[in-house]
C-alpha atoms as a PDB file:
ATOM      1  CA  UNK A   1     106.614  95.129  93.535  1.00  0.00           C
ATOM      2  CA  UNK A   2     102.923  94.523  93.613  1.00  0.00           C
ATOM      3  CA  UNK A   3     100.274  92.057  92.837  1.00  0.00           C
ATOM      4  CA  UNK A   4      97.707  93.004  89.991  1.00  0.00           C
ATOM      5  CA  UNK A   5      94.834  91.362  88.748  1.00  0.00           C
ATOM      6  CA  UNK A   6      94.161  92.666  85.037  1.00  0.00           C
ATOM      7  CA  UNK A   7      90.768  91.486  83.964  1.00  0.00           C
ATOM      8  CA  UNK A   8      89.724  92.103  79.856  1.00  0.00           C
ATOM      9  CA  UNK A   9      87.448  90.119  77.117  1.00  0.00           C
ATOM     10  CA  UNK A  10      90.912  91.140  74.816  1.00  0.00           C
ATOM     11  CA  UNK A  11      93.528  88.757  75.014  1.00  0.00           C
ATOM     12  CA  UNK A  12      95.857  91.335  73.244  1.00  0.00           C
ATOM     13  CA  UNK A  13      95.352  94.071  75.997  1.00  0.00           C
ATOM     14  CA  UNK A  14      95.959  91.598  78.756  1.00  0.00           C
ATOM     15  CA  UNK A  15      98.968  91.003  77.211  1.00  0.00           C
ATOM     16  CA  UNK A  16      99.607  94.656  76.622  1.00  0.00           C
ATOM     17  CA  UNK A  17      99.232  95.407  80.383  1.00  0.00           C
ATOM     18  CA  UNK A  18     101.454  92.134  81.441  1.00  0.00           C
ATOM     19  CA  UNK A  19     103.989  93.242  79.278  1.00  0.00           C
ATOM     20  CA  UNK A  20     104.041  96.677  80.350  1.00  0.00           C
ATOM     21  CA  UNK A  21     103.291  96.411  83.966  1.00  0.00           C
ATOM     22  CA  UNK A  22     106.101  93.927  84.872  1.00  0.00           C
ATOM     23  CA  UNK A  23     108.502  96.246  83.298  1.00  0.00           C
ATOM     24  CA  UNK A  24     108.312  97.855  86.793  1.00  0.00           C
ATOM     25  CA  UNK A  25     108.722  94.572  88.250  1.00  0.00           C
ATOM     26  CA  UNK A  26     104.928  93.672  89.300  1.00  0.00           C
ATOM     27  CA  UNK A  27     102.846  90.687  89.339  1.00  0.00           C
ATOM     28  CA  UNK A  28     100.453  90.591  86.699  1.00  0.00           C
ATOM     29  CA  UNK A  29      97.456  88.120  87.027  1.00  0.00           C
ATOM     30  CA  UNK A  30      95.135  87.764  83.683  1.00  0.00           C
ATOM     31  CA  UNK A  31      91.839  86.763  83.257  1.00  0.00           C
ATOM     32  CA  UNK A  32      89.373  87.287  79.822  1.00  0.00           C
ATOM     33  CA  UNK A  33      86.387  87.362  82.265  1.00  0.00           C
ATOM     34  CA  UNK A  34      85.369  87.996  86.029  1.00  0.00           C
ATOM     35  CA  UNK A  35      83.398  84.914  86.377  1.00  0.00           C
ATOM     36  CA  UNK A  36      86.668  82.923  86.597  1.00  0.00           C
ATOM     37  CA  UNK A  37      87.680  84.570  89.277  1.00  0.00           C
ATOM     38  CA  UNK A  38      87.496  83.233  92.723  1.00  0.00           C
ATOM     39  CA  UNK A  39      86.243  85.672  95.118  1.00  0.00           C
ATOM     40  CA  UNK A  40      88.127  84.326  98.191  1.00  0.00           C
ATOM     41  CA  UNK A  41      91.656  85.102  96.307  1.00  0.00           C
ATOM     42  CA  UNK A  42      90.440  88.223  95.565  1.00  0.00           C
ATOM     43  CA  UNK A  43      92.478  89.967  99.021  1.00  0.00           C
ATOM     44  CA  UNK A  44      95.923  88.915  97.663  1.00  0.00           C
ATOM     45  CA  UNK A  45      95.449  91.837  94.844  1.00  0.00           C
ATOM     46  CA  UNK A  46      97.172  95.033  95.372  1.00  0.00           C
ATOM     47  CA  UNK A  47      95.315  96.896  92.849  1.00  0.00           C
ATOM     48  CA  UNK A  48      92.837  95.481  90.022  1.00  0.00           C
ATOM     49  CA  UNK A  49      92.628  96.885  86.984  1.00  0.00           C
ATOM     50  CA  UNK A  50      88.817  96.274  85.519  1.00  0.00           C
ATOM     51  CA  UNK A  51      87.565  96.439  81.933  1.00  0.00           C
ATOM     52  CA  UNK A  52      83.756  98.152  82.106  1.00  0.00           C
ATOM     53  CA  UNK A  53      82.449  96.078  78.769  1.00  0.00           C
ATOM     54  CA  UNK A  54      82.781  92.701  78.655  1.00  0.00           C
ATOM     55  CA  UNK A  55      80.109  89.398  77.928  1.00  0.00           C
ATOM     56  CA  UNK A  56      78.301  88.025  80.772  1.00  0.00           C
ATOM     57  CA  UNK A  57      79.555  89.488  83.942  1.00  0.00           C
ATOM     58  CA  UNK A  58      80.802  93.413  83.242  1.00  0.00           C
ATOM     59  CA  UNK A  59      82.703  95.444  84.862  1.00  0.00           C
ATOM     60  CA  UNK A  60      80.342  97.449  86.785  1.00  0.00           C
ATOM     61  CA  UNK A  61      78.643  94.436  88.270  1.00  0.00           C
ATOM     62  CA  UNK A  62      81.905  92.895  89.484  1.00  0.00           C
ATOM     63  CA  UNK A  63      82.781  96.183  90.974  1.00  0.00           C
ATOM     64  CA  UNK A  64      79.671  95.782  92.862  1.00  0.00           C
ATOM     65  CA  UNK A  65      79.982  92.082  93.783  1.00  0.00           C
ATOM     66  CA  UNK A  66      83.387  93.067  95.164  1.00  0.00           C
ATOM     67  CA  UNK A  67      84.014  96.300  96.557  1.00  0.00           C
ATOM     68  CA  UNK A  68      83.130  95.112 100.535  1.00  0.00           C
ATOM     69  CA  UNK A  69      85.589  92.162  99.579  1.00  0.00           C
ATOM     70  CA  UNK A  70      88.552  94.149  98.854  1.00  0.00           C
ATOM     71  CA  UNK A  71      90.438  97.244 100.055  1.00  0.00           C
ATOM     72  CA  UNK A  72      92.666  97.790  97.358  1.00  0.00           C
ATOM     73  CA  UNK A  73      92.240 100.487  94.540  1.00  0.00           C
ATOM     74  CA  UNK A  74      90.021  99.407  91.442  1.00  0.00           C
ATOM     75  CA  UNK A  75      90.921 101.021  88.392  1.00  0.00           C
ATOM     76  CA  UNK A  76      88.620 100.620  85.468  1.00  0.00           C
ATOM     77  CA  UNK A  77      89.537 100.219  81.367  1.00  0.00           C
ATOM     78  CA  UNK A  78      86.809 101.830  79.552  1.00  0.00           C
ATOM     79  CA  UNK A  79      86.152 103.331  76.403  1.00  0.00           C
ATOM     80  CA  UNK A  80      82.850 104.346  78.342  1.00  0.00           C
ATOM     81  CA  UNK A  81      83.809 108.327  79.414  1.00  0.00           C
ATOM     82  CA  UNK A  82      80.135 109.514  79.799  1.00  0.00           C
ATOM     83  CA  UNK A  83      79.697 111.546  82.818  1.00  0.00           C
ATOM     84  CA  UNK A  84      77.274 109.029  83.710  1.00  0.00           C
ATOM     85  CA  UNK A  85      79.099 106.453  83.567  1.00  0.00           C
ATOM     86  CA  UNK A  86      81.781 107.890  85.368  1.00  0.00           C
ATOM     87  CA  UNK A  87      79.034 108.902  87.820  1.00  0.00           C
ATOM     88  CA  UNK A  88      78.410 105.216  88.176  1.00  0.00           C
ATOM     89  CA  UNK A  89      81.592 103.983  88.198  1.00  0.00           C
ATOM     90  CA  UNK A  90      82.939 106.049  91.474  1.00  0.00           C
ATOM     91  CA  UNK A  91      79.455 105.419  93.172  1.00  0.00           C
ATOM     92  CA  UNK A  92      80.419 101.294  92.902  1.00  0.00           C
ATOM     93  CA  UNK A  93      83.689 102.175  94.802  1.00  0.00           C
ATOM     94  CA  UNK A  94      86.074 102.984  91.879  1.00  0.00           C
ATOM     95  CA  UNK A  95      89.148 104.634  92.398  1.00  0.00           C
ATOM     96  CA  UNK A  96      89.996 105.499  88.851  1.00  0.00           C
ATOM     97  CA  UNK A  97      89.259 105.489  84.729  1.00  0.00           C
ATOM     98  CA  UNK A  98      91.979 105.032  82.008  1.00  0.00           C
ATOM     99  CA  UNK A  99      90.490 105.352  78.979  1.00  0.00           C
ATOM    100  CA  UNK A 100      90.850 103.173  76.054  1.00  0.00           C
ATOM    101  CA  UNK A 101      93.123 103.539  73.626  1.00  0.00           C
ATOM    102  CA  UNK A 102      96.153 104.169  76.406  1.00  0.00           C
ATOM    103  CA  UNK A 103      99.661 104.931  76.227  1.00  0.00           C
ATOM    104  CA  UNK A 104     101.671 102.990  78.080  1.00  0.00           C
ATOM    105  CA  UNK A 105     103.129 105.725  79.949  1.00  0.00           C
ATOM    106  CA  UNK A 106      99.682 107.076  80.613  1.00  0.00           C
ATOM    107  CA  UNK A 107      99.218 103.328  82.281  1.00  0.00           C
ATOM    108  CA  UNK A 108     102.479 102.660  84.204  1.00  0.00           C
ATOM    109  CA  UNK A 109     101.978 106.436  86.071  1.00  0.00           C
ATOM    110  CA  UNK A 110      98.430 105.962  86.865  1.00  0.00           C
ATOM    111  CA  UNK A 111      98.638 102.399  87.966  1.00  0.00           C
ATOM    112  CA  UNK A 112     101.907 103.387  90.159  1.00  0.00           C
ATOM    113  CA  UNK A 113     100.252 106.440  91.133  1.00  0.00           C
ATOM    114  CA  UNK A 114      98.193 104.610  93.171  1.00  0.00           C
ATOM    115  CA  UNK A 115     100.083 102.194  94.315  1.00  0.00           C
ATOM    116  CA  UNK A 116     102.324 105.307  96.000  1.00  0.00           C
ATOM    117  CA  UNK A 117      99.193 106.550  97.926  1.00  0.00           C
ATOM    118  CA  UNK A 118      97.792 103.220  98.881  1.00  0.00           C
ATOM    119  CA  UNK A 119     101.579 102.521 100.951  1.00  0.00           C
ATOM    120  CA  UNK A 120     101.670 106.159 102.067  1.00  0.00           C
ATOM    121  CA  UNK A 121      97.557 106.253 103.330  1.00  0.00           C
ATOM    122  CA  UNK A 122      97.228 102.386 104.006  1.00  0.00           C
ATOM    123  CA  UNK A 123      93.467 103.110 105.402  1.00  0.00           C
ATOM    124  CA  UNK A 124      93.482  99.411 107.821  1.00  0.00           C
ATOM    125  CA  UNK A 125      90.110  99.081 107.228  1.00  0.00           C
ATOM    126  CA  UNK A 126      88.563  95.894 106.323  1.00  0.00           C
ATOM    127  CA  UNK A 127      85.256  95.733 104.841  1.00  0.00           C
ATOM    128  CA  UNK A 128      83.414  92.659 105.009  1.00  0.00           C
ATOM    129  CA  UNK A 129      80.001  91.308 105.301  1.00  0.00           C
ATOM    130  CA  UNK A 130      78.438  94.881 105.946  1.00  0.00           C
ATOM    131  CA  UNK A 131      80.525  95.180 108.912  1.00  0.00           C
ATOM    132  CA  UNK A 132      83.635  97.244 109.178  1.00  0.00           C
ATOM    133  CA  UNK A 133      86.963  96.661 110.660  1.00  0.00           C
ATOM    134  CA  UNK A 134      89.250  99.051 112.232  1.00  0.00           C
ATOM    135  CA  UNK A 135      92.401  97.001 112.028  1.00  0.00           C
ATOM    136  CA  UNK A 136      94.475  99.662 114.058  1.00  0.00           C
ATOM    137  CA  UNK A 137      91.575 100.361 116.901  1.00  0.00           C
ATOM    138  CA  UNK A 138      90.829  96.817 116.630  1.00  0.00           C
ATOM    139  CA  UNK A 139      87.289  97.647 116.571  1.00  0.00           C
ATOM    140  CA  UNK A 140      84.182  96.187 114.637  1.00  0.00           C
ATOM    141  CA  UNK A 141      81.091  98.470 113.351  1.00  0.00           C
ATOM    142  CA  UNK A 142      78.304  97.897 111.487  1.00  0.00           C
ATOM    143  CA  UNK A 143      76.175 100.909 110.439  1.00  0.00           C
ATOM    144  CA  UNK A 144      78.819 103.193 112.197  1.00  0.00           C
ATOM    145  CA  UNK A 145      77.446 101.474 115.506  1.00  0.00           C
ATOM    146  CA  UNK A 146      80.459 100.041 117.679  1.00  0.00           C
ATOM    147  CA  UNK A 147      80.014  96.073 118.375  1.00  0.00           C
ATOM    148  CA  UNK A 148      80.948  95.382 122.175  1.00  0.00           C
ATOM    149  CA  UNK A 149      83.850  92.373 121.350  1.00  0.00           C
ATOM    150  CA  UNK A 150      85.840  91.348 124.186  1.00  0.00           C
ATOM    151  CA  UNK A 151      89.737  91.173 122.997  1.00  0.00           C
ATOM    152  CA  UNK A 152      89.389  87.724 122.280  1.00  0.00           C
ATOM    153  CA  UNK A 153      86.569  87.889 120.566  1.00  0.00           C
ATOM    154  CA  UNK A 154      87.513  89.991 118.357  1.00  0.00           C
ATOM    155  CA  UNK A 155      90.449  88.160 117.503  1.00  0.00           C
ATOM    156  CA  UNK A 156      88.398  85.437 116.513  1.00  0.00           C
ATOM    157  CA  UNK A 157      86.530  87.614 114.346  1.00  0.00           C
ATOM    158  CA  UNK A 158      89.432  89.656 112.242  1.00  0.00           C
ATOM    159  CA  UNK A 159      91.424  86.165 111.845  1.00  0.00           C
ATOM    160  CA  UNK A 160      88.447  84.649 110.015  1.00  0.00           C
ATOM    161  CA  UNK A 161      87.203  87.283 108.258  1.00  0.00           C
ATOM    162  CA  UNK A 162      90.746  88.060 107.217  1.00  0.00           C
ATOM    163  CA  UNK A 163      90.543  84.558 105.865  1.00  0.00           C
ATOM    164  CA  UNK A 164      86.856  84.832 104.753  1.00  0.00           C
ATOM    165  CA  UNK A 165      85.503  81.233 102.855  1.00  0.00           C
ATOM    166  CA  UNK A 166      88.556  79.418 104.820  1.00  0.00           C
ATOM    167  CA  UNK A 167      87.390  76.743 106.807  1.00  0.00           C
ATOM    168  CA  UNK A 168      89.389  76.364 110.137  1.00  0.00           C
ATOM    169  CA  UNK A 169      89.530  73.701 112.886  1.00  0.00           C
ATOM    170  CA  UNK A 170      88.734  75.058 116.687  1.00  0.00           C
ATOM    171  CA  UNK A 171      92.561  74.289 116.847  1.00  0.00           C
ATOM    172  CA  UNK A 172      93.805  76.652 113.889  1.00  0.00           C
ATOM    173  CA  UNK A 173      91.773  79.375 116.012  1.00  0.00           C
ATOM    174  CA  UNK A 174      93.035  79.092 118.957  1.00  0.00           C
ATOM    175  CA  UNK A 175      96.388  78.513 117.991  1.00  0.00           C
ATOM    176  CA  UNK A 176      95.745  81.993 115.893  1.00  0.00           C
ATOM    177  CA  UNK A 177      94.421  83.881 118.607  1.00  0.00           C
ATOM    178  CA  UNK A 178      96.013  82.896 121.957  1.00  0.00           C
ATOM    179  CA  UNK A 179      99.488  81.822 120.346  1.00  0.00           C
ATOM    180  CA  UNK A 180     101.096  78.387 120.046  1.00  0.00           C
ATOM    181  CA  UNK A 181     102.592  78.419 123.589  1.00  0.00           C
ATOM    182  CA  UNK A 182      98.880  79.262 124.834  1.00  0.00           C
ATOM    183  CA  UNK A 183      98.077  77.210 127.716  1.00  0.00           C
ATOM    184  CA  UNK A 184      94.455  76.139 127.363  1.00  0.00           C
ATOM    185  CA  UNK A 185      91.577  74.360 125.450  1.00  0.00           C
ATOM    186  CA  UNK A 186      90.561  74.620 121.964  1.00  0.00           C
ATOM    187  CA  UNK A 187      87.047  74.194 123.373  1.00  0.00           C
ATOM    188  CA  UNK A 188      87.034  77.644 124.378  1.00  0.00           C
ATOM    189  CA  UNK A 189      86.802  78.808 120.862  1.00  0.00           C
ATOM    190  CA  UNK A 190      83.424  76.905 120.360  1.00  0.00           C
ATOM    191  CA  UNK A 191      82.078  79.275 123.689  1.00  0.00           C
ATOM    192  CA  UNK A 192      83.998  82.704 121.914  1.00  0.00           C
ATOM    193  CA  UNK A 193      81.849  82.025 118.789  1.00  0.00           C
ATOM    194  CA  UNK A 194      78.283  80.929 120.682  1.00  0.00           C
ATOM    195  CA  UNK A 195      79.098  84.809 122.216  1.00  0.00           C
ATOM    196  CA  UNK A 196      80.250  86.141 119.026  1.00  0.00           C
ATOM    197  CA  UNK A 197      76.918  85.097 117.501  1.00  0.00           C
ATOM    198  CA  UNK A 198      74.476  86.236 119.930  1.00  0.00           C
ATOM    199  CA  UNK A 199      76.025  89.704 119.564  1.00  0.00           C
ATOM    200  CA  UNK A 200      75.705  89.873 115.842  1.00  0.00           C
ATOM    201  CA  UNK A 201      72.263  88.773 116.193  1.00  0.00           C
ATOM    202  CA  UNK A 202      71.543  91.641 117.631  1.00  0.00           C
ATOM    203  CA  UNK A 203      72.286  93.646 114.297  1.00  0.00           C
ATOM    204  CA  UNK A 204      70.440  90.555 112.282  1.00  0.00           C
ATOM    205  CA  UNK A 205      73.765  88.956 111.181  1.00  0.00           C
ATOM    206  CA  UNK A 206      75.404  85.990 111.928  1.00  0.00           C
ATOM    207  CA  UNK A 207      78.820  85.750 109.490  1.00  0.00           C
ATOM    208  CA  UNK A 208      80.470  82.610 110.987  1.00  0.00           C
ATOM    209  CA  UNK A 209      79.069  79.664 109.812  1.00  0.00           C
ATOM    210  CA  UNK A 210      79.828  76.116 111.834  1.00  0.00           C
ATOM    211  CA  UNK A 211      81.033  73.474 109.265  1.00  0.00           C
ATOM    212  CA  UNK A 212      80.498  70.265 110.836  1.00  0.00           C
ATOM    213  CA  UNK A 213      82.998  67.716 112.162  1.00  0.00           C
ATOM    214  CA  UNK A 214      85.488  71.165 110.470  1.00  0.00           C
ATOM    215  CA  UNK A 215      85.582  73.686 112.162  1.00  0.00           C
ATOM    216  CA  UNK A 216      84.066  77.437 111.616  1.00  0.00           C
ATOM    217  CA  UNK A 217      84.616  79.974 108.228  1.00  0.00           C
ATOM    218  CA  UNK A 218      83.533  83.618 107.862  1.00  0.00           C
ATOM    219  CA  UNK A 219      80.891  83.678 104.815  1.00  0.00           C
END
């Protein structure tokens, strides 16, 4: 089973795609337009299927708000098959077209399809804030240059940007990071972040941001 966000203007193809994609036993979340979608949910999506014409905010431009958000396969709904719009399309991080009018056949395999090579190539990668993290080398890069985190350090780092818009108390952190039988003081978070900060200054970017009398949130 998987979780999949179906955005469309038509009410009747969401329901189409519901219907059809729960038939294999997945999730189906619906929504008539992107701007009623809140960003911060957006990593809970196994795939997202993503209508190219729509009123206000299309499909392209979401694409582009959220492709360093996500890591899952974005699928597009278009009667748009120009080459230059399919140009555009896989330039904004698309993984894949299905044209409009669709069988459902045509839908279930493609959207399945993917799902397959997403559990068989699972790339741990999570892109966020320009930076990029290697979730098996436990690593952090930012224009392919390596940032020098300690261990703990960057434990801070992949637990909130993970979490990205979640505010957390010093105590959630630690507790995250050093384990609940961790013998030690929350304080110690405040001085992981100070060095966090001065190190992502040095590429001119500073994602934690201190919410006070809170705690700390990646942005």
């Amino acid at each position: 089973m998987a979780t999949i966000l179906a955005i469309d203007d038509d009410a009747d193809i969401l329901s189409l795609l519901s219907r059809t994609l729960q038939k294999d036993g997945h999730l189906v979340t619906t929504a008539l337009s992107p701007d009623t979608i809140e960003t911060e949910t957006l990593n809970r999506f196994d795939l997202i299927l993503l209508d190219v014409m729509m009123p206000g905010t299309d499909g392209f431009a979401f694409c582009r708000k959220i492709r360093d958000m996500v890591d899952c396969p974005i699928l597009f709904l278009t009667a748009k098959t120009l080459e230059s719009d399919v140009t555009i399309g896989f330039a904004l991080g698309a993984d894949d077209y299905i044209k409009k009018p669709f069988g459902t056949s045509e839908l279930r395999a493609r959207v399945n399809a993917h799902l397959r090579r997403e559990s068989r190539e699972k790339r741990h990668v999570l892109h966020i804030s320009g930076l990029d993290f290697n979730l098996m080398a436990k690593e952090v890069t930012i224009d392919k240059q390596r940032i020098p985190l300690t261990k703990i350090e960057y434990g801070i780092c992949e637990y909130l940007a993970q979490n990205h818009g979640q505010v957390f108390t010093k105590e959630q952190i630690y507790d995250a990071v050093f384990g609940y039988d961790a013998e030690g003081d929350s304080f110690t978070v405040a001085v992981h972040i100070k060095n966090i900060r001065a190190k992502f200054a040095t590429y001119q970017t500073i994602p934690i941001s201190t919410i006070w009398g809170i705690g700390y949130k990646w942005d």
